[in-house]
N, C-alpha and C. Protein backbone atom coordinates (compact mmCIF):
# COMPACT_ATOMS: atom_id res chain seq x y z
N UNK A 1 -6.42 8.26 3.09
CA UNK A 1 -7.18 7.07 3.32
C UNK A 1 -6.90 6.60 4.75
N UNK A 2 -7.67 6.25 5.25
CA UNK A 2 -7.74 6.00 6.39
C UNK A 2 -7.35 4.18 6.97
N UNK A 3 -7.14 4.04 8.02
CA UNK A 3 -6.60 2.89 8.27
C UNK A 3 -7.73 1.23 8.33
N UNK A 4 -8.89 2.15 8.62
CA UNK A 4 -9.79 1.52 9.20
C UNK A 4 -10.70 0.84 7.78
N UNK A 5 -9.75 1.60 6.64
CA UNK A 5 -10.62 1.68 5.37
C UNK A 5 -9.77 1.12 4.71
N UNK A 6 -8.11 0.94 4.45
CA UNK A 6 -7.60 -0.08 4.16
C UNK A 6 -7.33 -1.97 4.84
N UNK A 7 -8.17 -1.37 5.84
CA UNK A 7 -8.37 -3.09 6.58
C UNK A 7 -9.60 -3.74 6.30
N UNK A 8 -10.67 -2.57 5.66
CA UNK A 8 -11.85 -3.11 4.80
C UNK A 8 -11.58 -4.24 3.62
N UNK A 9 -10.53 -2.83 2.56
CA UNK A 9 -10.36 -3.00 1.70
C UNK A 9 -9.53 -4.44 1.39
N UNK A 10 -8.51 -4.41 2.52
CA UNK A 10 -7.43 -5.64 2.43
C UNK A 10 -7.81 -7.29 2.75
N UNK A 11 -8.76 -7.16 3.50
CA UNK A 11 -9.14 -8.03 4.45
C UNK A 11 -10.59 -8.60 3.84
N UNK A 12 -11.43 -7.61 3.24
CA UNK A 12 -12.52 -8.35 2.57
C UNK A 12 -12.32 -8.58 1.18
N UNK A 13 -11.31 -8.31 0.65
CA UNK A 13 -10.83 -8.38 -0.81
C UNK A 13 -11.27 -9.97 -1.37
N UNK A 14 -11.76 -10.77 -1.84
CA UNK A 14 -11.88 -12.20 -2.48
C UNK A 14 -11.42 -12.47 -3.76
N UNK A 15 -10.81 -11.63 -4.35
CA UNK A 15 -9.65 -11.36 -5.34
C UNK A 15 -8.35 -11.07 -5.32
N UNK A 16 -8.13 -10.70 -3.98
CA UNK A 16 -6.46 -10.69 -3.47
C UNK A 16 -5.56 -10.02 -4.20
N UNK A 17 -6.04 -9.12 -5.06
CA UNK A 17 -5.72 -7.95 -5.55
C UNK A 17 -4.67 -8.61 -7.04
N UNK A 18 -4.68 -9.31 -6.90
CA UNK A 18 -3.70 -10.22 -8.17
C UNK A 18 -3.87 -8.85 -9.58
N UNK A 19 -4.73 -7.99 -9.66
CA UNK A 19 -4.08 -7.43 -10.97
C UNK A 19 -3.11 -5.74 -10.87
N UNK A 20 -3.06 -6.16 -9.59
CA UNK A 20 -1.86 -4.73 -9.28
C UNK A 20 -0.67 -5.22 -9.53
N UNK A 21 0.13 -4.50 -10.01
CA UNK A 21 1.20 -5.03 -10.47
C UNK A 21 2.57 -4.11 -9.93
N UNK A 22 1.95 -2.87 -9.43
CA UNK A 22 3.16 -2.20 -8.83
C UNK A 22 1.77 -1.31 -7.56
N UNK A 23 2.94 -0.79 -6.43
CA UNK A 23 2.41 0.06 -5.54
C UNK A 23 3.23 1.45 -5.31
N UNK A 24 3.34 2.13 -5.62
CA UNK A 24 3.90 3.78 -5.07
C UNK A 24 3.52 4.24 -3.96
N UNK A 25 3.83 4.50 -3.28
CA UNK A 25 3.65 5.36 -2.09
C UNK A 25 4.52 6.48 -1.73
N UNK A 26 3.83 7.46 -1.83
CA UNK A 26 4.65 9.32 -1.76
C UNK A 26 3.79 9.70 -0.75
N UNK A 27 5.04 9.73 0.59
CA UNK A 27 4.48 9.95 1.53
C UNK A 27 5.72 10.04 2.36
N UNK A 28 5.17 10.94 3.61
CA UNK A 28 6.45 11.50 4.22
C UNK A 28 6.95 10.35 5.19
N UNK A 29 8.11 10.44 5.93
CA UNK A 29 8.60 9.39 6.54
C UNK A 29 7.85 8.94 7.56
N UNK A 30 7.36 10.29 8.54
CA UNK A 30 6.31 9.80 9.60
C UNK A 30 5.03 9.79 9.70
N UNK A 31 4.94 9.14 8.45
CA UNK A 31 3.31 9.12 8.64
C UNK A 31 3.16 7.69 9.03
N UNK A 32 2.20 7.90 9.98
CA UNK A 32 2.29 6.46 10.61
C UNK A 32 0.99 5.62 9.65
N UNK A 33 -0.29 5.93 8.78
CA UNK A 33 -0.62 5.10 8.68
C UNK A 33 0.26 4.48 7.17
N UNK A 34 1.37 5.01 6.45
CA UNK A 34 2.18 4.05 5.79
C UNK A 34 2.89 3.55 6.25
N UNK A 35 3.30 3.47 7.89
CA UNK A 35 4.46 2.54 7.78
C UNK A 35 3.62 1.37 8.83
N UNK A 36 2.20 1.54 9.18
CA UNK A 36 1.65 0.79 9.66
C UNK A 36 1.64 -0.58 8.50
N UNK A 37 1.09 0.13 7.50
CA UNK A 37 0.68 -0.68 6.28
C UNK A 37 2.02 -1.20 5.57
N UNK A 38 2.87 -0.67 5.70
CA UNK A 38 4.22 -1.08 5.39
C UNK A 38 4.43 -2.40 6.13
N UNK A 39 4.21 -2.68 7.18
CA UNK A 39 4.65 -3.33 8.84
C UNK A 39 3.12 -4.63 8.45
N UNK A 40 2.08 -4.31 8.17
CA UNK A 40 1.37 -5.34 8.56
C UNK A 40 0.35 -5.72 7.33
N UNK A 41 0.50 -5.08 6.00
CA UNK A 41 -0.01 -5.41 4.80
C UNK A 41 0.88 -5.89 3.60
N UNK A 42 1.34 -5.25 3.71
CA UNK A 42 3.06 -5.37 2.77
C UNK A 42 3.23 -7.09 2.56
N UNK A 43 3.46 -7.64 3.69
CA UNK A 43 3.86 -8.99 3.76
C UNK A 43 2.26 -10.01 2.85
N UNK A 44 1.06 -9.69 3.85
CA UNK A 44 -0.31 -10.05 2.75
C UNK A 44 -0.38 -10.22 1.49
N UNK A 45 0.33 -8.49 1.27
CA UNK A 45 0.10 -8.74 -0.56
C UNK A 45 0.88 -9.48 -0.93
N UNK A 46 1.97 -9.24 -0.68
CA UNK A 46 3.29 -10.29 -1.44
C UNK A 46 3.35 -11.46 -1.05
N UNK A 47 2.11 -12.21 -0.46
CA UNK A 47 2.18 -13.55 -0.01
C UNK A 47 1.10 -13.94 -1.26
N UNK A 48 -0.14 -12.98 -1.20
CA UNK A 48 -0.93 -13.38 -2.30
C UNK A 48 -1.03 -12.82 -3.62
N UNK A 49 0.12 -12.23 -4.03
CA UNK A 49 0.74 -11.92 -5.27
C UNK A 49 1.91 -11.35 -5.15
N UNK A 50 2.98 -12.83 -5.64
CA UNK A 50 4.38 -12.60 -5.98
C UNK A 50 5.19 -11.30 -6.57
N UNK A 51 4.07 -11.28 -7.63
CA UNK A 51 5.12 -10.63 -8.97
C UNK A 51 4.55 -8.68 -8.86
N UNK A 52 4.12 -8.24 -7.41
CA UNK A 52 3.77 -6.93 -7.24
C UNK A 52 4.79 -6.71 -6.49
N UNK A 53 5.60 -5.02 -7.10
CA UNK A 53 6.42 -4.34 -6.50
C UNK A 53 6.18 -3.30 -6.06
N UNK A 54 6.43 -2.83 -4.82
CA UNK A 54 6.54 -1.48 -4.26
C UNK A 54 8.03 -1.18 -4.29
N UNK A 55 7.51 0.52 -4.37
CA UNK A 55 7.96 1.56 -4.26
C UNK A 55 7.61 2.91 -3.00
N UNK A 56 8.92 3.34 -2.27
CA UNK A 56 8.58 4.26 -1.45
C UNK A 56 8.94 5.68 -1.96
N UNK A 57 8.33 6.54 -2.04
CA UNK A 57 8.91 7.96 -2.42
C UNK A 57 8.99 8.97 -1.06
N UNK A 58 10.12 9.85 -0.68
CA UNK A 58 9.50 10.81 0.15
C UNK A 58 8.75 11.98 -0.54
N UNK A 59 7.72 12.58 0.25
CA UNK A 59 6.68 13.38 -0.54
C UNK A 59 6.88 14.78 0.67
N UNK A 60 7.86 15.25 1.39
CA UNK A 60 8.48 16.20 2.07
C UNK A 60 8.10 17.11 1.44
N UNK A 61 6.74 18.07 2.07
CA UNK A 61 6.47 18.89 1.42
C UNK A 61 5.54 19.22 0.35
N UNK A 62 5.12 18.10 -0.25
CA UNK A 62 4.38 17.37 -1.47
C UNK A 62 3.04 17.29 -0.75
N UNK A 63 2.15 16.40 -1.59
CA UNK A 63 0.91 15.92 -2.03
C UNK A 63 1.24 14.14 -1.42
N UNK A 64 0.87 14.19 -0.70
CA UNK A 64 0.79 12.51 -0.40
C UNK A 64 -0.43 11.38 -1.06
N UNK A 65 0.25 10.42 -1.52
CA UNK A 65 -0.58 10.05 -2.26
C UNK A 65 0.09 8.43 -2.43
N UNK A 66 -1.16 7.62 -2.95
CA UNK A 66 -0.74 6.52 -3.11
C UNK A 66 -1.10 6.14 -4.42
N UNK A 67 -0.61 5.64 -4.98
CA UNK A 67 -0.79 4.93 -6.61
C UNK A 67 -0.41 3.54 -7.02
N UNK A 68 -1.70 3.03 -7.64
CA UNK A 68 -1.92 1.50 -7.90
C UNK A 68 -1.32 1.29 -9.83
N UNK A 69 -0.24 0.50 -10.02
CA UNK A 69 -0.34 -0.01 -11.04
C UNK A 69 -0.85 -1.16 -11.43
N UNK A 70 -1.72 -1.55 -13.01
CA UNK A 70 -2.09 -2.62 -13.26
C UNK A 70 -0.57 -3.47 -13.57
């Protein structure tokens, strides 16, 4: 996913994502667009929903991927 497509997603949201309830992210250390989103979304969500937790996985080698819990 692209960066330009989670600033769509984050930024025109009018629901503020309130029914995610966890975030995963399996993804290698340098990938820059997770630690962009780490650095400048991270704080968003958890301002407009408390009770959502992330999670970082390294994916070294793996399938990178991100996963939404309700």
């Amino acid at each position: 996913m692209s960066v330009h497509r989670i600033n769509k997603i984050l930024l025109c949201s009018k629901v503020e994502l309130k029914s995610i309830g966890k975030v995963e992210f399996y993804a290698r250390a340098s990938n820059r667009v997770v630690s962009d989103f780490r650095a400048f979304f991270l704080p968003m969500l958890k301002y407009h929903n408390f009770s959502v937790e992330f999670a970082f996985h390294p994916a070294d080698g793996k399938e990178e991927k991100v996963v939404l819990w309700p």
